[in-house]
Protein backbone atom coordinates (compact mmCIF):
# COMPACT_ATOMS: atom_id res chain seq x y z
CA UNK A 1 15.18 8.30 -10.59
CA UNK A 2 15.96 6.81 -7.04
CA UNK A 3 14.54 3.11 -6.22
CA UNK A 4 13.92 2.61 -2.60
CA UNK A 5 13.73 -1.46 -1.32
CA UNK A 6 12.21 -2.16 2.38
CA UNK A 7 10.00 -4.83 3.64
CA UNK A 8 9.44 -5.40 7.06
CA UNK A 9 7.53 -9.06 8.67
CA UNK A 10 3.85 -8.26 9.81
CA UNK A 11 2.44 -10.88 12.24
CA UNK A 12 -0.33 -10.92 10.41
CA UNK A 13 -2.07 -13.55 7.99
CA UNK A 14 -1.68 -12.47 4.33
CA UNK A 15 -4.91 -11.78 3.59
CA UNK A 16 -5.07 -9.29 6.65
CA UNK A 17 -1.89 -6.97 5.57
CA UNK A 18 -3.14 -7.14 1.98
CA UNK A 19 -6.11 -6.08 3.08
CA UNK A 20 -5.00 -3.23 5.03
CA UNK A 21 -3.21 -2.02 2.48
CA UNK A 22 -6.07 -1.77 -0.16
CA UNK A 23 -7.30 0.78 2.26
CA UNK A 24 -5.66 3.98 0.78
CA UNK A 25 -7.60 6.41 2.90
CA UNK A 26 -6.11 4.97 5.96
CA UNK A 27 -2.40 5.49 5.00
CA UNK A 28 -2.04 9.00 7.10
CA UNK A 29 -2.26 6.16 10.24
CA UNK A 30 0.85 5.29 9.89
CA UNK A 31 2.64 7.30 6.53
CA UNK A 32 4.51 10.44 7.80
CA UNK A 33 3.63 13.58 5.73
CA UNK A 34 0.74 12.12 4.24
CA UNK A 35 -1.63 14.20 5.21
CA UNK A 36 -5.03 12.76 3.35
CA UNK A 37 -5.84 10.71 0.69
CA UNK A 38 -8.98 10.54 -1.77
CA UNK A 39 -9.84 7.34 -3.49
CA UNK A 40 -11.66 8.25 -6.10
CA UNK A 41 -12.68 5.09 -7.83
CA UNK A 42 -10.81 1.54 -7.75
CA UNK A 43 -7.89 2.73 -9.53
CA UNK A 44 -6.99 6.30 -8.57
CA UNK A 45 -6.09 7.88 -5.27
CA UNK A 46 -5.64 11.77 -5.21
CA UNK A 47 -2.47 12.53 -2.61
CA UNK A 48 -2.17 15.60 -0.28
CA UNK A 49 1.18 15.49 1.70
CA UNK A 50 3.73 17.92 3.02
CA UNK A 51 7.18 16.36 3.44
CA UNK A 52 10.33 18.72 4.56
CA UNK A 53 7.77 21.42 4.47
CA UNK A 54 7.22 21.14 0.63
CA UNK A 55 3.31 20.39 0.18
CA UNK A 56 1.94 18.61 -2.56
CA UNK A 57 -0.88 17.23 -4.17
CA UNK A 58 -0.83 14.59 -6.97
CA UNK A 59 -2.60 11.34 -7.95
CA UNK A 60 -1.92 7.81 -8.39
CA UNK A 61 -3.06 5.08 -10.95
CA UNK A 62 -3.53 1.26 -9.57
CA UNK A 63 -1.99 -0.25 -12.79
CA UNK A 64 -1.51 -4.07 -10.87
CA UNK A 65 -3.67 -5.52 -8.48
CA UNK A 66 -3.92 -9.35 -7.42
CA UNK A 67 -5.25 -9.73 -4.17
CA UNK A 68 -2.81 -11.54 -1.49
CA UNK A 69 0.53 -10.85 -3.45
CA UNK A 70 0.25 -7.11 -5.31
CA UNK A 71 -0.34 -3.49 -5.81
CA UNK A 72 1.41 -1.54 -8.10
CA UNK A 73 0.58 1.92 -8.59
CA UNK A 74 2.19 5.51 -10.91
CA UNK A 75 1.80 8.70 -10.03
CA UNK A 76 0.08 10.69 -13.10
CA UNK A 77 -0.23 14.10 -12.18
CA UNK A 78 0.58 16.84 -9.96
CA UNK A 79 4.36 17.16 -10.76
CA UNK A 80 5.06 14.06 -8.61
CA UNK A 81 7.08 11.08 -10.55
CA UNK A 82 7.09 7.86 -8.69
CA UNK A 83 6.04 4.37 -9.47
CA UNK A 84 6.35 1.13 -7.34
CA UNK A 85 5.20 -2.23 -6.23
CA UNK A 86 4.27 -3.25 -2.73
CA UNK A 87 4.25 -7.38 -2.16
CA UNK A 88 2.82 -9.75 0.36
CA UNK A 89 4.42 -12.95 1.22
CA UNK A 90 2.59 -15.37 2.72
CA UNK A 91 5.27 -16.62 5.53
CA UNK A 92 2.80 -19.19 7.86
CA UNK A 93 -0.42 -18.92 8.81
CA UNK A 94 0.18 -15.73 10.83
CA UNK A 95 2.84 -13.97 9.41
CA UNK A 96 3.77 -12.43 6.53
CA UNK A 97 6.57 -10.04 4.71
CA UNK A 98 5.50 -6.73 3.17
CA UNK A 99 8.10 -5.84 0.84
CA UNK A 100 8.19 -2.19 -1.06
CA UNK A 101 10.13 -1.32 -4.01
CA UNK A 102 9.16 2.56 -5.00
CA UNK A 103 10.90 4.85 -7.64
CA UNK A 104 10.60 8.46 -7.28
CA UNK A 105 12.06 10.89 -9.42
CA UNK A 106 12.97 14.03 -6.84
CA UNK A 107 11.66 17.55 -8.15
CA UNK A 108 12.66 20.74 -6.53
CA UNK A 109 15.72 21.30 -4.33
CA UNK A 110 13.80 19.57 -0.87
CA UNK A 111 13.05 16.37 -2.69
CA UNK A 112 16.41 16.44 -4.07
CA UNK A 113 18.77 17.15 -0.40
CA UNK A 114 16.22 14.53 0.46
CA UNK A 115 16.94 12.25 -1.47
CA UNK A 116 20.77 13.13 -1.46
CA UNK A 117 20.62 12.58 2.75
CA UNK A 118 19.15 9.08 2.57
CA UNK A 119 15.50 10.66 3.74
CA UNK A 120 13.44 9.25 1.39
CA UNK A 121 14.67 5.52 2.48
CA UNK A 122 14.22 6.36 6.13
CA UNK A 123 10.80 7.13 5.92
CA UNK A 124 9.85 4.34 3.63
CA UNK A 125 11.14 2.38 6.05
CA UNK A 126 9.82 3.91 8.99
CA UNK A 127 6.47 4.00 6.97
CA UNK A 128 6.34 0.02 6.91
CA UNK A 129 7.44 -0.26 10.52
CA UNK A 130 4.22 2.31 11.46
CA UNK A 131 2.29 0.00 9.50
CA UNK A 132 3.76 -2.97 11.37
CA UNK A 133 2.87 -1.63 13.98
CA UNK A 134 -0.53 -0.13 13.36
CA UNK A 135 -2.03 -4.00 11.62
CA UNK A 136 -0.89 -5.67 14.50
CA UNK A 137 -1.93 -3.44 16.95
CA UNK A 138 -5.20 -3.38 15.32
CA UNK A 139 -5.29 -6.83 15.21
CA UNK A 140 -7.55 -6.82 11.90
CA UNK A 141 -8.12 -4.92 8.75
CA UNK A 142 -10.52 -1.50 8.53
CA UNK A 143 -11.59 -2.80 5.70
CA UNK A 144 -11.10 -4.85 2.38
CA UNK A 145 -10.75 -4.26 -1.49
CA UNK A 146 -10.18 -8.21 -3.50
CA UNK A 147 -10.65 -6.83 -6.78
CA UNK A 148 -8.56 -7.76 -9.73
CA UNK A 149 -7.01 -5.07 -11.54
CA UNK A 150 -4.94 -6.29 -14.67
CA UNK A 151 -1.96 -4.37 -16.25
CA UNK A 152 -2.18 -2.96 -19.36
């Protein structure tokens, strides 16, 4: 299994970027080859992407959620293996780091040359930078989720 670390600084309060990111159905804004994604209740997320020309669908579990500091998520079906944790930390009143830490066990020989090549860090990283981007362009959140969603 790879582990991928980024974070990028948002100038955005915490509350905003946290809030953005509770917004799964918005990720194709600003998440290359994600092509559309289902929430289906306030834990799972069903996935369509197409990444090197490989498409896939799979779904995710929220296993950690504290609003303003945490989501951490699995995938649990679809033949996709990944796991990770995406922080928020609070920097001032208007700023704020984003930090992602995602594992992702490559199937198939275009996840794996992907993976070899350094790919798969690239566009996590250029996935935060979009998202940089697309929150402070925005200037606000689309919407919010401040549930609590307890491992185990």
């Amino acid at each position: 299994m790879s582990t991928v670390k980024e974070s990028v600084e948002v100038q955005v309060p915490v509350h905003t970027a946290y809030n953005q990111w509770t917004q799964f159905e918005e990720f194709p804004n600003f998440m290359e080859g994600v092509e559309r994604i289902t929430q289906i209740d306030d834990r799972h997320n069903h996935w369509s992407t197409k990444i090197a020309g490989v498409r896939r669908e799979f779904d995710t579990e929220i296993v950690d959620q504290l609003p303003d500091e945490r989501i951490a998520w699995r995938s649990t079906g679809g033949g996709t293996k990944q796991k990770g944790v995406v922080s928020f930390q609070r920097l001032d009143e208007r700023h704020t780091r984003v930090e992602l830490v995602m594992s992702v066990e490559p199937t198939g020989a275009a996840e794996k040359t992907a993976d070899a090549t350094g790919l798969i860090d690239r566009r996590v990283k250029d996935d935060l930078h979009r998202f940089k981007e697309y929150i402070e362009h925005r200037g606000g959140e689309t919407g919010a989720w401040r549930g609590r969603i307890k491992p185990g």
